[in-house]
Protein backbone atom coordinates (compact mmCIF):
# COMPACT_ATOMS: atom_id res chain seq x y z
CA UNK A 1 20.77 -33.44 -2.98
CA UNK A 2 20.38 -35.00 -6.35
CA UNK A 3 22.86 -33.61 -9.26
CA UNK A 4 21.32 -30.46 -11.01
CA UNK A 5 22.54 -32.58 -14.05
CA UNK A 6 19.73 -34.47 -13.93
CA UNK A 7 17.89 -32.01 -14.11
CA UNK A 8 19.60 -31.04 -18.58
CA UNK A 9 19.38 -33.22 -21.06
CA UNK A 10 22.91 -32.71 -22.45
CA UNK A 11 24.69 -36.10 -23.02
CA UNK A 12 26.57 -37.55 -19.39
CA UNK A 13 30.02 -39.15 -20.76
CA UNK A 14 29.30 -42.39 -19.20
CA UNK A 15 26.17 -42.56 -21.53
CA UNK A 16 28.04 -42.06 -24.88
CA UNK A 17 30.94 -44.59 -23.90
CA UNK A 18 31.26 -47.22 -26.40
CA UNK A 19 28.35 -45.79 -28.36
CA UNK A 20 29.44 -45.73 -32.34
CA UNK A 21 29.58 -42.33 -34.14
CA UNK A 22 26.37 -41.90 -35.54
CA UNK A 23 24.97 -43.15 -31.98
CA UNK A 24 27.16 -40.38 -30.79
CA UNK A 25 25.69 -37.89 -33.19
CA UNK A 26 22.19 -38.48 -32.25
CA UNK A 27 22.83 -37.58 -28.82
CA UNK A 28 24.06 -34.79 -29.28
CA UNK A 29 21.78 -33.20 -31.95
CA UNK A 30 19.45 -32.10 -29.20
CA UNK A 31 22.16 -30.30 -27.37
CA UNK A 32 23.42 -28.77 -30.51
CA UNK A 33 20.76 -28.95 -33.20
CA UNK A 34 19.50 -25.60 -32.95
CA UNK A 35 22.91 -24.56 -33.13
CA UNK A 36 23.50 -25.81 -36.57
CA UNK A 37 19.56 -24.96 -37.59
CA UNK A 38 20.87 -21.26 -37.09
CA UNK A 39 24.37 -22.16 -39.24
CA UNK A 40 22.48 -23.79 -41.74
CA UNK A 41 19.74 -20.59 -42.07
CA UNK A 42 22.35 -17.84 -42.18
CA UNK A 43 24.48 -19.52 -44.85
CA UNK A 44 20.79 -19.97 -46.71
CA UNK A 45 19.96 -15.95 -46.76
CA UNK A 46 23.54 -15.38 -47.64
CA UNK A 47 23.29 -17.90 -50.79
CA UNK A 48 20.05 -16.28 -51.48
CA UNK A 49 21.20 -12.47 -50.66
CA UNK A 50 24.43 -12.12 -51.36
CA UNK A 51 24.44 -8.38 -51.87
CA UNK A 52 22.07 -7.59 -48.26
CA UNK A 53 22.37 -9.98 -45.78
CA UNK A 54 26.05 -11.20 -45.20
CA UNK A 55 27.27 -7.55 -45.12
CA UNK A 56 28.68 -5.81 -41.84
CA UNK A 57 25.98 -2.83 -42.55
CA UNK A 58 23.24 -5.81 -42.30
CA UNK A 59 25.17 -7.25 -39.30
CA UNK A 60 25.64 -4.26 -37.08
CA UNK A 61 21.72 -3.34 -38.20
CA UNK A 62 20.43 -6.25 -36.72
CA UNK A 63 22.96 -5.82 -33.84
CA UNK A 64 21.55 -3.07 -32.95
CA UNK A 65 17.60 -3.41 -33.78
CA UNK A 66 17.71 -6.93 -31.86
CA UNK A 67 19.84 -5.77 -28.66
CA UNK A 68 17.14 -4.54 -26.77
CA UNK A 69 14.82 -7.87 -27.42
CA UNK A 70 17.95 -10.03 -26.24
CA UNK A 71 18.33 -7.75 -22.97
CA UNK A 72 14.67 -8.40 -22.19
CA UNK A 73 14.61 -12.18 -23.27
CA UNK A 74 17.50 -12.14 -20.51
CA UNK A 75 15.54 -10.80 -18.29
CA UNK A 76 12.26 -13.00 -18.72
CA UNK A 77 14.81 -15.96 -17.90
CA UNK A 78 15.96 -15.39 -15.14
CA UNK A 79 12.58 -15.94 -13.54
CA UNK A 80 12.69 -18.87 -15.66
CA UNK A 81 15.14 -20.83 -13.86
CA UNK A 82 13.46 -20.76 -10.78
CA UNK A 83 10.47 -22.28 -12.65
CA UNK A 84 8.18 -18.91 -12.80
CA UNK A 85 7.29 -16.91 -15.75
CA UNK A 86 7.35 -12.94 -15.91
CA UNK A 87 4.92 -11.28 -18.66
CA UNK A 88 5.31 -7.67 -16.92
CA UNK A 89 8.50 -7.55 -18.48
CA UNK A 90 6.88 -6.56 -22.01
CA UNK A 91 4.64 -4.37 -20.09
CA UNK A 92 7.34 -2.55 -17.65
CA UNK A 93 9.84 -1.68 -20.57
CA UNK A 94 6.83 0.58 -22.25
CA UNK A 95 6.25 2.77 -18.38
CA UNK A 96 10.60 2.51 -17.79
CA UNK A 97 10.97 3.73 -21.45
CA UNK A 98 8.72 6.64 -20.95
CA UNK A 99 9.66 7.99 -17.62
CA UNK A 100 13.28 7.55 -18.79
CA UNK A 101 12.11 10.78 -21.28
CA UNK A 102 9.87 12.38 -19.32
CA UNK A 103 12.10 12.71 -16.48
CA UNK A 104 14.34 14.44 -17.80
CA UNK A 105 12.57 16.50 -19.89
CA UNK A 106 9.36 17.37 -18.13
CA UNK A 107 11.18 17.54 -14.81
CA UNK A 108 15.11 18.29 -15.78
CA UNK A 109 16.55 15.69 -13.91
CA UNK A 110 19.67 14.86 -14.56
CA UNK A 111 19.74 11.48 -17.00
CA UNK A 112 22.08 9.63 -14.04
CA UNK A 113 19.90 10.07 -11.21
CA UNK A 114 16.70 9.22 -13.95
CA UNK A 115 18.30 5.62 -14.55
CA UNK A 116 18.81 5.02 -10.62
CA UNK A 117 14.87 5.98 -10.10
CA UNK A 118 13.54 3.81 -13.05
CA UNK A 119 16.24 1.15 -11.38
CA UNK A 120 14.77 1.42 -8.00
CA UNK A 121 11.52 1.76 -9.35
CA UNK A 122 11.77 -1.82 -11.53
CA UNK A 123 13.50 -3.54 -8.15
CA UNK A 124 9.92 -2.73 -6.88
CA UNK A 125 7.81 -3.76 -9.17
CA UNK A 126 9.60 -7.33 -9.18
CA UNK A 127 9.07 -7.56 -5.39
CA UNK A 128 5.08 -6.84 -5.83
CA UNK A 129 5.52 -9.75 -8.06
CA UNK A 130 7.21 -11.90 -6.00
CA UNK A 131 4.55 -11.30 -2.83
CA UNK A 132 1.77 -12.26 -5.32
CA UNK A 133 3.05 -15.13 -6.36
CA UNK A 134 4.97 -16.26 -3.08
CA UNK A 135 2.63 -14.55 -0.51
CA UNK A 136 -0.42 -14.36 -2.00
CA UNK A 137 -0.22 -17.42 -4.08
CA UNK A 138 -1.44 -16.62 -7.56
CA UNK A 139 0.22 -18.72 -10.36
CA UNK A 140 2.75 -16.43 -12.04
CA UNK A 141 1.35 -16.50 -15.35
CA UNK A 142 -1.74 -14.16 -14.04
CA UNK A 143 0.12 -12.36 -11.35
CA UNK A 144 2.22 -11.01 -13.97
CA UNK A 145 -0.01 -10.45 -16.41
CA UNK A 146 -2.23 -8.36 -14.18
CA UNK A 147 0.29 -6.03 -12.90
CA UNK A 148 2.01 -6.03 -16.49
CA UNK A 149 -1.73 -4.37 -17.75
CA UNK A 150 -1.77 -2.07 -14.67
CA UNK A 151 1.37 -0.68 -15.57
CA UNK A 152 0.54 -0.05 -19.07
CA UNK A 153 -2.41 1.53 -17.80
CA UNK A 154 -0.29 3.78 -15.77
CA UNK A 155 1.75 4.78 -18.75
CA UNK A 156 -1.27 5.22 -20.64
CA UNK A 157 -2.49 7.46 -17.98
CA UNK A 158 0.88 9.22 -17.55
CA UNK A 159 1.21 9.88 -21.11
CA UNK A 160 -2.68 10.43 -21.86
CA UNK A 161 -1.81 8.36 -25.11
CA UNK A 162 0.74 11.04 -26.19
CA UNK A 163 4.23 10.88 -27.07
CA UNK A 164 6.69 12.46 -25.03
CA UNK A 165 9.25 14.57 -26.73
CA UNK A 166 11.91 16.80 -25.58
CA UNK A 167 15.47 17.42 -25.85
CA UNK A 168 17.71 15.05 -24.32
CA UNK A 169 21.40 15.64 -23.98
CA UNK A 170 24.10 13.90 -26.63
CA UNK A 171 25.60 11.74 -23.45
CA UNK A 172 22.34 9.85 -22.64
CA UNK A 173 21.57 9.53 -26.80
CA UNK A 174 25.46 8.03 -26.60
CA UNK A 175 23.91 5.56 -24.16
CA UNK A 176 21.71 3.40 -26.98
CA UNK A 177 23.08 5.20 -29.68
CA UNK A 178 26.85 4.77 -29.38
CA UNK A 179 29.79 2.20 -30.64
CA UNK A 180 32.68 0.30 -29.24
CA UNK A 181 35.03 -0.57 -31.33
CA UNK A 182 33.03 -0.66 -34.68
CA UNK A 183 29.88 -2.79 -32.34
CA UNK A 184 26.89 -1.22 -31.59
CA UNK A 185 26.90 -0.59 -27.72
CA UNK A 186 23.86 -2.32 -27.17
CA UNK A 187 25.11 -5.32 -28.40
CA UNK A 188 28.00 -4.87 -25.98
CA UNK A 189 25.61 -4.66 -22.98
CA UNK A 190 24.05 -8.18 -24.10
CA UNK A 191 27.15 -9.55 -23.82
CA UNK A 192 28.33 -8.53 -20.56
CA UNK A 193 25.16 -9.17 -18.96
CA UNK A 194 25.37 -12.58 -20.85
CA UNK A 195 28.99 -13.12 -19.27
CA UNK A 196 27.53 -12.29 -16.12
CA UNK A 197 24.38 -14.06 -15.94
CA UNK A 198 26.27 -17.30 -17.35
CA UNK A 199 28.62 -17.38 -14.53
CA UNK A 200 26.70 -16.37 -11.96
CA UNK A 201 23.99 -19.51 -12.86
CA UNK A 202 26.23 -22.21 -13.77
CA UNK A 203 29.32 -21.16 -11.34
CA UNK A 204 27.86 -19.85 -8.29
CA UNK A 205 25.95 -21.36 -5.54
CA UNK A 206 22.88 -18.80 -6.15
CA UNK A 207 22.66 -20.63 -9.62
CA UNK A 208 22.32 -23.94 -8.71
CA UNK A 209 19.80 -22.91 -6.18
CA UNK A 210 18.04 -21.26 -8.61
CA UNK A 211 17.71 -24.13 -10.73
CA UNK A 212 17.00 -26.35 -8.12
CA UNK A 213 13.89 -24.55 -7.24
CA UNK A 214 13.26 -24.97 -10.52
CA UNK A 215 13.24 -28.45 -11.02
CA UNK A 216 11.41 -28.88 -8.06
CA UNK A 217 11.11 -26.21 -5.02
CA UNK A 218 9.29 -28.65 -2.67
CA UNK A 219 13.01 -30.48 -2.66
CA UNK A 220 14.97 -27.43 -2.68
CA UNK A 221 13.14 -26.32 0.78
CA UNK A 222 13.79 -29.77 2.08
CA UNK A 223 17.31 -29.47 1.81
CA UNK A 224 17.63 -26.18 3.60
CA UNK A 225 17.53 -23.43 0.17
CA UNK A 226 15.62 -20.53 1.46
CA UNK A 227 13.34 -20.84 -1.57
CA UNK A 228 10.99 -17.59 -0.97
CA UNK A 229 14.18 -15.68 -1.01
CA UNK A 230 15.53 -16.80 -3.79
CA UNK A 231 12.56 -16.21 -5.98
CA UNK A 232 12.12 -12.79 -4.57
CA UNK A 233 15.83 -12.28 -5.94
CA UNK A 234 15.51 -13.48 -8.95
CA UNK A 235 11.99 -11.01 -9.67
CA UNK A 236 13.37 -8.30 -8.58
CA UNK A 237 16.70 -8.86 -10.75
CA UNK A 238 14.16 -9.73 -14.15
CA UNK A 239 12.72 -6.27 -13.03
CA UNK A 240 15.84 -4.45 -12.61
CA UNK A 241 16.75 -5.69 -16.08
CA UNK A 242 13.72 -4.90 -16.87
CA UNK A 243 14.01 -1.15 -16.32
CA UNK A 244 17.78 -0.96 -17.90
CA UNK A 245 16.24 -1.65 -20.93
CA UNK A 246 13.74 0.30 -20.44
CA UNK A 247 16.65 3.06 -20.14
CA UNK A 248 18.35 2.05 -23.13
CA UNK A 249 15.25 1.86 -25.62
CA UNK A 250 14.75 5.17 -24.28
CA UNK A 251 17.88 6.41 -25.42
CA UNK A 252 17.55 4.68 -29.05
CA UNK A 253 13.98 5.75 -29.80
CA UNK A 254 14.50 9.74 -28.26
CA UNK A 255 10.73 9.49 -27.89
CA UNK A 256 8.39 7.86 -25.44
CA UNK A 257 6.00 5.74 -27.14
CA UNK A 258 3.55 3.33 -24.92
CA UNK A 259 3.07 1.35 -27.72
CA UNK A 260 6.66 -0.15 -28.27
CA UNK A 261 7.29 -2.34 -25.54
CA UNK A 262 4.30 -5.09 -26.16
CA UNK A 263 6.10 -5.39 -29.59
CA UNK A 264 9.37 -6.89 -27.71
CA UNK A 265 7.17 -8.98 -25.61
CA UNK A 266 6.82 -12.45 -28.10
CA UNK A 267 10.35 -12.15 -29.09
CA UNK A 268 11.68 -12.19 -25.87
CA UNK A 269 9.65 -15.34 -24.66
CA UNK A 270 10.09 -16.91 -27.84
CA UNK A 271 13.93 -16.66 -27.10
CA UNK A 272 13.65 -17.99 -23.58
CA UNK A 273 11.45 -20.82 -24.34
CA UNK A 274 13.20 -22.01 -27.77
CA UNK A 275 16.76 -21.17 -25.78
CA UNK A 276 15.81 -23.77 -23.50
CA UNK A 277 16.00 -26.27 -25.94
CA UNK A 278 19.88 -25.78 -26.93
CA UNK A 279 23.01 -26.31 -25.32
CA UNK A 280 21.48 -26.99 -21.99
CA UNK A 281 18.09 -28.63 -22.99
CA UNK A 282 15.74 -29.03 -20.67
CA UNK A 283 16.04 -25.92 -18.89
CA UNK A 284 16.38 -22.45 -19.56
CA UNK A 285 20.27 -21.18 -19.98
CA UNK A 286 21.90 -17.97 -20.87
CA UNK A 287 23.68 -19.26 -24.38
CA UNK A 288 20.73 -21.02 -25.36
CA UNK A 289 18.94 -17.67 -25.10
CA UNK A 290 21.03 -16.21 -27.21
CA UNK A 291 21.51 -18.33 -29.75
CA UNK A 292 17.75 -18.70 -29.63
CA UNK A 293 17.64 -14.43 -30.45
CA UNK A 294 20.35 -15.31 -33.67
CA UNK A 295 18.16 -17.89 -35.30
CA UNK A 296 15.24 -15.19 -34.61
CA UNK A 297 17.43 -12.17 -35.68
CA UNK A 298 18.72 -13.85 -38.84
CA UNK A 299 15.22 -15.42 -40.14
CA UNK A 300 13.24 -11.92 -39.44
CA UNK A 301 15.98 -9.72 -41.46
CA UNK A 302 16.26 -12.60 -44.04
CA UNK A 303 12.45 -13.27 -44.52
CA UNK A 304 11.99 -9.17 -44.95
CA UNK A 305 15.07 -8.58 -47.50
CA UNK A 306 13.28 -11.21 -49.52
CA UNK A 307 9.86 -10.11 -49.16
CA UNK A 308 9.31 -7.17 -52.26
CA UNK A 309 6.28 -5.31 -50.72
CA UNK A 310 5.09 -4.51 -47.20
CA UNK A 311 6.40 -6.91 -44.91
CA UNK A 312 4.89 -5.75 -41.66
CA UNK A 313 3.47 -9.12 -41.17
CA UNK A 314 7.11 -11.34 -41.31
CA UNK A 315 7.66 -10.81 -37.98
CA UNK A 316 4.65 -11.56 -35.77
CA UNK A 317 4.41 -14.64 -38.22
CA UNK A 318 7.97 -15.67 -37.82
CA UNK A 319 7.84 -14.76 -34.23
CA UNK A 320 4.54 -17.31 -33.54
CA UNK A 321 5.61 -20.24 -35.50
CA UNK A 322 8.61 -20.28 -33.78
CA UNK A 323 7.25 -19.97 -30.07
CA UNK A 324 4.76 -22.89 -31.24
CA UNK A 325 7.93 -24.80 -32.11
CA UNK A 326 10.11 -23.97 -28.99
CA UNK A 327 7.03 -24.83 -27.16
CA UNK A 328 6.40 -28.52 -28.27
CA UNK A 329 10.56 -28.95 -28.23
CA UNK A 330 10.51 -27.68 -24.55
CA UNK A 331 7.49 -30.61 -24.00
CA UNK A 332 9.42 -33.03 -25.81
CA UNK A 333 12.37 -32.02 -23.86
CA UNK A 334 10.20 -32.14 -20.28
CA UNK A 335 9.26 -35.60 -21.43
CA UNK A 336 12.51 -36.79 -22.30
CA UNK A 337 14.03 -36.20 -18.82
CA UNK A 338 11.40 -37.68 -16.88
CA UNK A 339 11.53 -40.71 -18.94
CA UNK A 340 15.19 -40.13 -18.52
CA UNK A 341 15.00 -39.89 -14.64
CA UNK A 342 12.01 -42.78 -14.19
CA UNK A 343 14.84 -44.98 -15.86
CA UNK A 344 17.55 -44.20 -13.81
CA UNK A 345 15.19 -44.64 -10.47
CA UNK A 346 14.16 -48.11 -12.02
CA UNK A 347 17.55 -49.00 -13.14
CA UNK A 348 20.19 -48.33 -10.30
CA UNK A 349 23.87 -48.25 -10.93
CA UNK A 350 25.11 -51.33 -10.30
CA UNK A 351 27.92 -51.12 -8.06
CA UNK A 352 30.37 -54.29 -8.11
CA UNK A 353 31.90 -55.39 -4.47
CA UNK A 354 35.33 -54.46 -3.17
CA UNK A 355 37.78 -57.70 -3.03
């Protein structure tokens, strides 16, 4: 099977061999460009805010208010790589948020055996998912999108449009709430999720089946990767992700609000699609993703610290010029490699005879 290299956009070293600096420096500035974009912003806002912004109040703030929208970005990648898109994710965090409350206060359940139910419950909902769009057919796009606005029409029913309130013990609040070592908790869960998404796609075999299915699954079945399979895995992991942050918004609000989730739902695909311009361009990676949340984190806390009066409307605008711009990179990028792979079909490695 072809090299899943192909398949990125990030520099081969036989292509930058004997290339001068500045050729060197072009090539890369796709790989790293966003990168230093998100460099370049932060020093801005702390030129232009010296007092606000590049404090450790204003870093473990946005640590803490961005966590949850990095967990679910995360999770709307994964069906990424396996070239399918999963809007129920925005949806599914607003019914996981509010039975993570309700459970335990309506019903007493201990909050333990409440995050293995809303667990179970996600797994679930990413395998209806995966039989509409592997069994049934329907392009993801609209399969998730319908079941996303059936589940927010079961929390709406659920809730009847009310909040749900109770008392909830101090060890689940600790959950969202907490700190390790001066870092917001949340933030800590990114990362080890990160660390473990990141090796299981670009170390294990399930991640370079995953992106070969992605790059094209007609190949992938050819050459013997159980393709169904794979993208039943990798819905049911976006919706098991899905549901843990579900659990831990739950535990940072204290209230069940079935308006919330649809709020993280830009943000998160914003991240995905812009990560997949960075570090790995051309296709959707875990580092990309994040750095893609930084750039969002730092210009949406910048852009409101500068902004006197209401600035309710920084972040939906911030949030849609950016997807518009990590959509037309991701084109350019989709462009780029099959121009890059049409020249490489066309243009063979020459291969010079043994004496």
């Amino acid at each position: 099977m072809q090299s899943l290299k192909s398949d990125a956009l990030e520099p081969d070293p036989t292509e930058i061999q004997g290339k001068s600096p500045w050729q060197v420096l072009l090539r890369y500035i796709p790989v790293y460009g966003l990168l230093v974009i998100t460099l370049v912003l932060i020093g801005l806002f702390s030129v232009l805010l010296p007092n606000t912004f590049p404090t450790l109040l204003n870093l473990r703030l946005t640590l803490s208010s961005q966590s949850v929208v990095a967990m679910l970005a995360l999770a709307a990648m994964i069906p990424m790589v396996a070239g399918k898109i999963d809007l129920s994710v925005g949806y599914g965090v607003v019914l996981w948020e509010v039975l993570a409350i309700s459970l335990q206060t309506d019903h007493h359940l201990a909050w333990g055996l409440v995050m293995v139910i809303v667990l179970v419950l996600g797994a679930l909902m990413g395998v209806f998912n995966a039989l509409l769009v592997e069994l049934a057919k329907i392009d993801a796009f609209i399969a998730t999108l319908g079941t996303g606005t059936v589940i927010y029409a079961i929390a709406l029913a659920y809730t009847r449009g009310q909040q749900v309130i109770g008392q909830l013990p101090d060890s689940f609040l600790s959950l969202g709430n907490g700190n390790l070592l001066g870092i917001p908790i949340s933030a800590v869960y990114v990362l080890v999720i990160s660390l473990v998404m990141w090796v299981v796609l670009e170390f294990l075999p399930v991640g370079r089946y995953l992106y070969a299915i992605g790059a094209n699954p007609e190949a992938a079945r050819l050459n013997g990767i159980p393709t169904r399979a794979y993208i039943v895995g990798a819905f049911v992991a976006s919706g098991m992700l899905t549901a843990l942050t579900g659990v831990v918004l739950a535990s940072k609000l204290r209230i069940g609000q079935i308006g919330v989730g649809l709020d993280y739902l830009l943000p998160a695909l914003v991240a995905a699609f812009l990560g997949s311009t960075t570090i790995r361009p051309g296709r959707v990676n875990v580092w990309g993703t994040i750095i893609a949340m930084i750039i969002l984190s730092a210009g949406i806390s910048g852009l409101q610290q500068l902004q006197t009066g209401e600035a309710s409307w920084v972040t939906p605008l911030f949030n849609g010029v950016t997807l518009l711009v990590a959509i037309g990179m991701a084109g350019l990028a989709g462009r780029r490699r099959v121009r890059i792979q049409k020249n490489s079909e066309n243009n063979p490695p020459t291969q010079q005879a043994k004496p």
